[in-house]
Protein backbone atom coordinates (compact mmCIF):
# COMPACT_ATOMS: atom_id res chain seq x y z
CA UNK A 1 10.33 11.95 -1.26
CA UNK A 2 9.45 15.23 -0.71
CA UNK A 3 7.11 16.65 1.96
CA UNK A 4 4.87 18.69 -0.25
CA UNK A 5 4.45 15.34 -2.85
CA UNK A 6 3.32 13.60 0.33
CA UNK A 7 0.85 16.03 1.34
CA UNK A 8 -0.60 15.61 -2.31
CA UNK A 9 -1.66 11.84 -1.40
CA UNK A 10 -3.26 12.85 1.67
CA UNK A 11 -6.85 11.79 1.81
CA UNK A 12 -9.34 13.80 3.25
CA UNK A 13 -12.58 11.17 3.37
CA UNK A 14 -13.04 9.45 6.28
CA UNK A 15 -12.33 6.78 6.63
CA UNK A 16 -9.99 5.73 3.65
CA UNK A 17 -6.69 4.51 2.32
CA UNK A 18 -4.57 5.29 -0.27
CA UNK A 19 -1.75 4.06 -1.86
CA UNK A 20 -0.21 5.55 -4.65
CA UNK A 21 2.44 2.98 -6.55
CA UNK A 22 4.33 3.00 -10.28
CA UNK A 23 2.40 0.75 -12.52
CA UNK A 24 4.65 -2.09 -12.68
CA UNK A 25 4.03 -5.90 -12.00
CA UNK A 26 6.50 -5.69 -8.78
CA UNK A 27 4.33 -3.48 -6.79
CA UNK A 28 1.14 -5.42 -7.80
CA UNK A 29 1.61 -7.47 -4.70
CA UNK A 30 2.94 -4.94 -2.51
CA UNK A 31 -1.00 -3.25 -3.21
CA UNK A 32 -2.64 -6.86 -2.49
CA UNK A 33 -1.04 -7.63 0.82
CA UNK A 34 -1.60 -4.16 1.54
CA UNK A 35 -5.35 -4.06 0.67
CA UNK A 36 -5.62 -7.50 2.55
CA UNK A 37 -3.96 -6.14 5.41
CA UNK A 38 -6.73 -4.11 5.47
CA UNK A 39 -9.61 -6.38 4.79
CA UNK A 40 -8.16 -8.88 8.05
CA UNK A 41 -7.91 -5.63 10.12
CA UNK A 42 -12.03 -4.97 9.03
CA UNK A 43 -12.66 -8.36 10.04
CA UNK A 44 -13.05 -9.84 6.61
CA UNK A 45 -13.04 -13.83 6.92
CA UNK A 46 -9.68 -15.82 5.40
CA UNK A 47 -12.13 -16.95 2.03
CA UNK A 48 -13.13 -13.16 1.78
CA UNK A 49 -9.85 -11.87 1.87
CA UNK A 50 -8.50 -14.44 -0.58
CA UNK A 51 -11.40 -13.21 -3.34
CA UNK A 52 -10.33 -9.70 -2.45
CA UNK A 53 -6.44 -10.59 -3.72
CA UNK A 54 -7.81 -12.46 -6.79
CA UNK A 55 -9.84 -9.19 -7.45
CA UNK A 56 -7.34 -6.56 -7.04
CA UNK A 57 -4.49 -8.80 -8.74
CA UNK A 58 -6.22 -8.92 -12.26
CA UNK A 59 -7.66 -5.46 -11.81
CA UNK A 60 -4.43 -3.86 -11.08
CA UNK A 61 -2.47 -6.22 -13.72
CA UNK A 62 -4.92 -4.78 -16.32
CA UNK A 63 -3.83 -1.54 -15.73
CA UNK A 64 0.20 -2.64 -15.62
CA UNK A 65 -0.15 -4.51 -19.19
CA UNK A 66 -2.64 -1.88 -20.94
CA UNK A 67 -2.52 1.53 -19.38
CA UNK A 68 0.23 3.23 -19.88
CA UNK A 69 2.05 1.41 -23.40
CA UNK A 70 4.72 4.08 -23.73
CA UNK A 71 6.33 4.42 -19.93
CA UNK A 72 4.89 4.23 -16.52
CA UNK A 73 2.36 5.84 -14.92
CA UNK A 74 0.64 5.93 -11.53
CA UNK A 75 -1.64 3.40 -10.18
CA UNK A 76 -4.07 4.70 -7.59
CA UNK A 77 -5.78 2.88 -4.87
CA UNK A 78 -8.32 3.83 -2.76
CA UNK A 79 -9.63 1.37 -0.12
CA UNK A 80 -12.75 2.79 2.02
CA UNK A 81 -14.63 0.17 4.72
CA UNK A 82 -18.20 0.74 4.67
CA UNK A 83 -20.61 -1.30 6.78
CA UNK A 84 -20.63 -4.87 5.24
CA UNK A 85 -18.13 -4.34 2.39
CA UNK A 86 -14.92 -3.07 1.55
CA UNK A 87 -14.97 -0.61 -1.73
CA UNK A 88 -11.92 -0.39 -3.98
CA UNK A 89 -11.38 1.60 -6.14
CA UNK A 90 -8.34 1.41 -8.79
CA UNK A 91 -7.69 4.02 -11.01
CA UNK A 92 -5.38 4.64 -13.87
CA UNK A 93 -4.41 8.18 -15.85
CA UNK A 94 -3.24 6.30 -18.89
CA UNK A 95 -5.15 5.22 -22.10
CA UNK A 96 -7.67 3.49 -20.17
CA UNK A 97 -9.20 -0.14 -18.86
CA UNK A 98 -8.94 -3.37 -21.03
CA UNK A 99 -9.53 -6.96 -20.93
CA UNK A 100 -6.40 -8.33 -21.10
CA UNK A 101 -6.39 -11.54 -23.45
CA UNK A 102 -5.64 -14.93 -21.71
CA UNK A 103 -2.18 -15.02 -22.87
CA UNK A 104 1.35 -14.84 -20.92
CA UNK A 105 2.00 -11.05 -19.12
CA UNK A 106 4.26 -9.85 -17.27
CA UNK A 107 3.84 -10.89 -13.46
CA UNK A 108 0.86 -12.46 -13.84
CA UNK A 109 -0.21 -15.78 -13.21
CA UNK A 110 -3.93 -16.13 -13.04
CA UNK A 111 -4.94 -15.26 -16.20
CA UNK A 112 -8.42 -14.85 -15.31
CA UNK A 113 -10.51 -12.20 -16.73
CA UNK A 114 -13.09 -9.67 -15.60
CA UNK A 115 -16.32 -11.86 -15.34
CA UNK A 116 -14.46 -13.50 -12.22
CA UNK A 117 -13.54 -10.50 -10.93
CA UNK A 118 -17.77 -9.56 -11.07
CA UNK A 119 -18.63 -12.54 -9.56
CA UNK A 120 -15.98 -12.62 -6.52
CA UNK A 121 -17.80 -8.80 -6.08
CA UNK A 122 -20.25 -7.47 -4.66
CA UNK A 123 -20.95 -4.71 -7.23
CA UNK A 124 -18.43 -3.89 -10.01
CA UNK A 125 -18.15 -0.95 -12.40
CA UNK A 126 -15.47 0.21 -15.05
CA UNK A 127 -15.95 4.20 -15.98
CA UNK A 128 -13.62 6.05 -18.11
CA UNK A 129 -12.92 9.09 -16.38
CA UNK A 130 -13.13 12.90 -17.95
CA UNK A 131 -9.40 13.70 -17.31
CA UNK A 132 -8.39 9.92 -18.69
CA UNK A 133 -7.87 7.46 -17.53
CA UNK A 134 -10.23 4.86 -16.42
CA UNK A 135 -11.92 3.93 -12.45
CA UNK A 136 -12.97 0.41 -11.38
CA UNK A 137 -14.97 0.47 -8.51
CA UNK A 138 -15.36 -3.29 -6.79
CA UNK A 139 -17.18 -3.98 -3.64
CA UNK A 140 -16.17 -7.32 -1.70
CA UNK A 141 -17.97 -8.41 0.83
CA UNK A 142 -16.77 -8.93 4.87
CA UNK A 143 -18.46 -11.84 4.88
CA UNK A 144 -17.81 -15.03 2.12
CA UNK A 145 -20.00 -18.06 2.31
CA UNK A 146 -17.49 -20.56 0.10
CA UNK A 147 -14.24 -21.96 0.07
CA UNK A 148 -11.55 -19.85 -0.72
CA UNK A 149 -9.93 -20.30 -4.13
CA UNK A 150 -6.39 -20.86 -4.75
CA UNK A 151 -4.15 -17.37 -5.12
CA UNK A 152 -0.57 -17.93 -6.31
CA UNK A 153 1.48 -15.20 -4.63
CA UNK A 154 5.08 -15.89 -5.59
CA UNK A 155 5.24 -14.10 -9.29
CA UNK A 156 8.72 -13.96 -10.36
CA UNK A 157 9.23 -9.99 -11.39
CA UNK A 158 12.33 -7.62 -11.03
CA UNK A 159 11.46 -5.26 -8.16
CA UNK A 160 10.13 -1.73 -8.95
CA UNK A 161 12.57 0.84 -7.97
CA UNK A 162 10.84 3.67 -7.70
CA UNK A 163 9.06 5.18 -4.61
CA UNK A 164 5.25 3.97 -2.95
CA UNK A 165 2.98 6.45 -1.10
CA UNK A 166 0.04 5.06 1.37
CA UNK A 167 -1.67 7.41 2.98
CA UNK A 168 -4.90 7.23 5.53
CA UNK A 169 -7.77 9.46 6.11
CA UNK A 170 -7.96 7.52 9.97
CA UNK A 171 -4.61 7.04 11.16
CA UNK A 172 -6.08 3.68 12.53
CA UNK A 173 -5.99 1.88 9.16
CA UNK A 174 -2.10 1.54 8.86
CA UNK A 175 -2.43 -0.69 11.38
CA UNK A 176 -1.76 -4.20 9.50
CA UNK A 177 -1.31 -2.54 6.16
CA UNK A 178 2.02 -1.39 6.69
CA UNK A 179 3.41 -4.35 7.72
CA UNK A 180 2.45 -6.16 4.69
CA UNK A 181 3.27 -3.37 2.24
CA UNK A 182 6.75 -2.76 3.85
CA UNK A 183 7.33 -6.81 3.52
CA UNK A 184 6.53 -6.77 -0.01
CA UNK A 185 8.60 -3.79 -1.14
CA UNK A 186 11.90 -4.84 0.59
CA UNK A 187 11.61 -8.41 0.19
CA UNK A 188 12.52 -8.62 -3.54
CA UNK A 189 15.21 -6.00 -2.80
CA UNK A 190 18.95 -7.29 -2.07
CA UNK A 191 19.03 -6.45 1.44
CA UNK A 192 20.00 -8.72 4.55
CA UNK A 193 17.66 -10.98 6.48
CA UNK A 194 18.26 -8.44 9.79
CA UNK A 195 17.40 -5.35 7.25
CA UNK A 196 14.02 -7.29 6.15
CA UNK A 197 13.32 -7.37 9.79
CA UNK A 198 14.19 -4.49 11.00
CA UNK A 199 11.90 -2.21 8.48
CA UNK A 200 9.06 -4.63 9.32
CA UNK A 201 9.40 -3.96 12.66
CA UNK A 202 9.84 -0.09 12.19
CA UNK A 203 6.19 0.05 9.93
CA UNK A 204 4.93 -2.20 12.57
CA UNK A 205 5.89 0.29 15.71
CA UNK A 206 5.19 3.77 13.30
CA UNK A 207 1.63 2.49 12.61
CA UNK A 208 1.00 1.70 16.32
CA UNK A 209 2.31 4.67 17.69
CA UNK A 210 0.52 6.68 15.12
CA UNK A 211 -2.57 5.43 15.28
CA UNK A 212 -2.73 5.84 19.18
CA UNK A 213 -1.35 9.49 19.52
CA UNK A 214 -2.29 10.46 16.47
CA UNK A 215 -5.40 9.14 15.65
CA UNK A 216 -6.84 13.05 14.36
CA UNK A 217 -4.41 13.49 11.71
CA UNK A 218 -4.28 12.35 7.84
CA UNK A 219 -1.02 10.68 7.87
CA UNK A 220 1.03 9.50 4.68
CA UNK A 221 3.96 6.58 4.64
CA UNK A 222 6.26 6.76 1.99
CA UNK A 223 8.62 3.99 0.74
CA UNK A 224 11.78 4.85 -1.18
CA UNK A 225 15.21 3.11 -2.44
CA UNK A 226 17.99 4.80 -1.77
CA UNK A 227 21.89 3.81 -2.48
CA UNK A 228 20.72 0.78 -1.90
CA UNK A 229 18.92 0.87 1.40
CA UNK A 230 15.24 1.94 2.01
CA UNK A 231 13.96 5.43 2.72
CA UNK A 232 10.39 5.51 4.89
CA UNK A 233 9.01 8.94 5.52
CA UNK A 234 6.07 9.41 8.19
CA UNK A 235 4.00 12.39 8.23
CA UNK A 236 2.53 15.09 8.69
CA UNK A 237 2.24 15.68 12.28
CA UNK A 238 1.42 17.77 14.70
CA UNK A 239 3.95 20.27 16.43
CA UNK A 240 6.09 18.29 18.32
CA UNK A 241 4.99 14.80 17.00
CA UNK A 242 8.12 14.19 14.64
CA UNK A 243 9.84 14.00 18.20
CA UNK A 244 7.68 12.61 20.49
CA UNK A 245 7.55 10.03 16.96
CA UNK A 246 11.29 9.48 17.11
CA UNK A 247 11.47 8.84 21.07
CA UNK A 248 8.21 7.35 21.80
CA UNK A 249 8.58 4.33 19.83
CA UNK A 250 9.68 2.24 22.65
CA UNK A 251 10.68 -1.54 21.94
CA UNK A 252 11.40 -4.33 23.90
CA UNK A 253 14.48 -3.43 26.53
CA UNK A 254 17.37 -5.50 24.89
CA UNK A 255 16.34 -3.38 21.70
CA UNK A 256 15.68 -0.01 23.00
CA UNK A 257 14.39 2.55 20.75
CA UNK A 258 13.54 2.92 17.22
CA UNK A 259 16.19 4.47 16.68
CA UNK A 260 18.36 1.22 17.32
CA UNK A 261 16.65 -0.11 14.21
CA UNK A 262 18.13 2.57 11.79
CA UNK A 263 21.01 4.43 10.68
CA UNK A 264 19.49 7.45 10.74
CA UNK A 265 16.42 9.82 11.76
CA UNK A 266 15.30 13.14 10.15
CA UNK A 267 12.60 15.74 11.12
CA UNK A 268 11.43 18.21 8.53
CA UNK A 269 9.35 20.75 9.83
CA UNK A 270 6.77 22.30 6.96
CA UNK A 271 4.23 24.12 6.24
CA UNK A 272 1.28 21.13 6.77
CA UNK A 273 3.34 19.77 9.65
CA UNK A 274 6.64 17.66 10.61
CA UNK A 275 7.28 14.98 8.48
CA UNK A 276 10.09 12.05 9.81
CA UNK A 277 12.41 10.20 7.52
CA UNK A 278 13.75 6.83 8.64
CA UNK A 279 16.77 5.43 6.82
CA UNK A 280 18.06 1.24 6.60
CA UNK A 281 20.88 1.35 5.12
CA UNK A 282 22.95 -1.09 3.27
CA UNK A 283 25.44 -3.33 5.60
């Protein structure tokens, strides 16, 4: 991915997160575990957070099965934590919001419909939007007085191939949302149990180590395939941070550096900043 498409997804609210993913059943979950991620990491309780994957499951399925009819388009996240809630909002640039009918769809298997989705929420609106497309806005609470309801997470779908953007106004809120989102994207991708684990660990130690030196800056994560391995681009930072990125993520001493974890390590300097590109590649 390019450094000037990443800069695009940059939010500027604070604070906020964004992830930007094709519209395709695969990356449905890779959005929920990111999104919960986030919730655990706000200190939503475990019944809370299992409302909030319900919610976002249908929502974003609605816009896989009806948006876009003739080829894929974008779905947009935005995730903002507010004082007692988080808001989501889940927008779509296609032909707009509907109801799905309670019949078999692609990667789904809750076939619930919207009036669930209102009453796990808070507050719930659908608007179309001026430029098309259509926004849901759904508010779930931090705190859940009931049980949490069953949430079946293992949907058989072929993997989406193309690339994922998440991007954070407060560098702080990567912090258990990339872990998740990396898990789901290479997970249902034909890669080794040590290449699983090693890009888990590399979102895990980028997150930390940006969140703590560079806590001021809008940072973006992007996830890409690539011959078969997986592409993850960092940025933009400050002068000098694609650097101090590359030899400041320090791991445990029979590991070493980050660097130990890839086969290879790229810094782009540009206009907004330095962006870094991490490559895992096949073995």
């Amino acid at each position: 991915m390019r450094a000037e498409e990443m800069a695009d997804c940059t939010v500027k609210d604070s604070p906020r997160l964004r992830l930007v993913v094709p519209a395709e059943a695969a990356n449905v979950a890779l959005v929920r575990h990111a999104l919960a991620g986030l919730a655990e990491g706000c200190g939503m309780d475990p019944a809370g957070i299992s409302d909030l994957k319900t919610v976002v499951t249908e929502a974003c399925m609605n816009v896989v099965v009806h948006a876009y009819p003739d080829e894929t388009g974008p779905l947009e996240v935005d995730a903002e934590p507010l004082d007692d809630v988080v808001r989501i909002r889940i927008v779509d640039r296609g032909v707009g919001f509907q109801p799905r009918p309670d019949v078999d769809s692609p990667g789904s298997s809750l076939r619930i419909g919207l009036s669930l989705v209102a009453t796990l929420s808070r507050n719930f609106s659908i608007k179309g939007r001026s430029e098309g497309g259509t926004e849901v806005t759904i508010d779930m609470p931090l705190a859940h007085p009931g049980p949490p309801p069953h949430v079946h997470e293992d949907v058989e779908v072929e993997p989406a191939v193309k690339e994922v953007r998440i991007s954070a106004s407060d560098a702080a809120l990567l912090e258990g949302v990339l872990s998740r989102a990396v898990s789901a994207f290479v997970l249902r991708r034909d890669l080794g149990v040590d290449q699983v684990t090693d890009a888990i660990l590399l979102a895990d130690t980028v997150s930390h180590f940006s969140s703590t030196e560079f806590g001021d800056e809008d940072l973006t994560f992007a996830l890409a395939d690539g011959d078969g391995g997986i592409d993850l681009t960092v940025g933009p930072l400050g002068a000098g941070g694609g650097e101090r990125l590359r030899r400041g993520l320090e791991l445990p001493d029979e590991i070493g550096t980050v660097e130990a974890l890839v086969d290879g390590v790229e810094i782009e300097s540009h206009d907004d900043g330095e962006y870094v590109a991490f490559r895992i590649a096949p073995r």
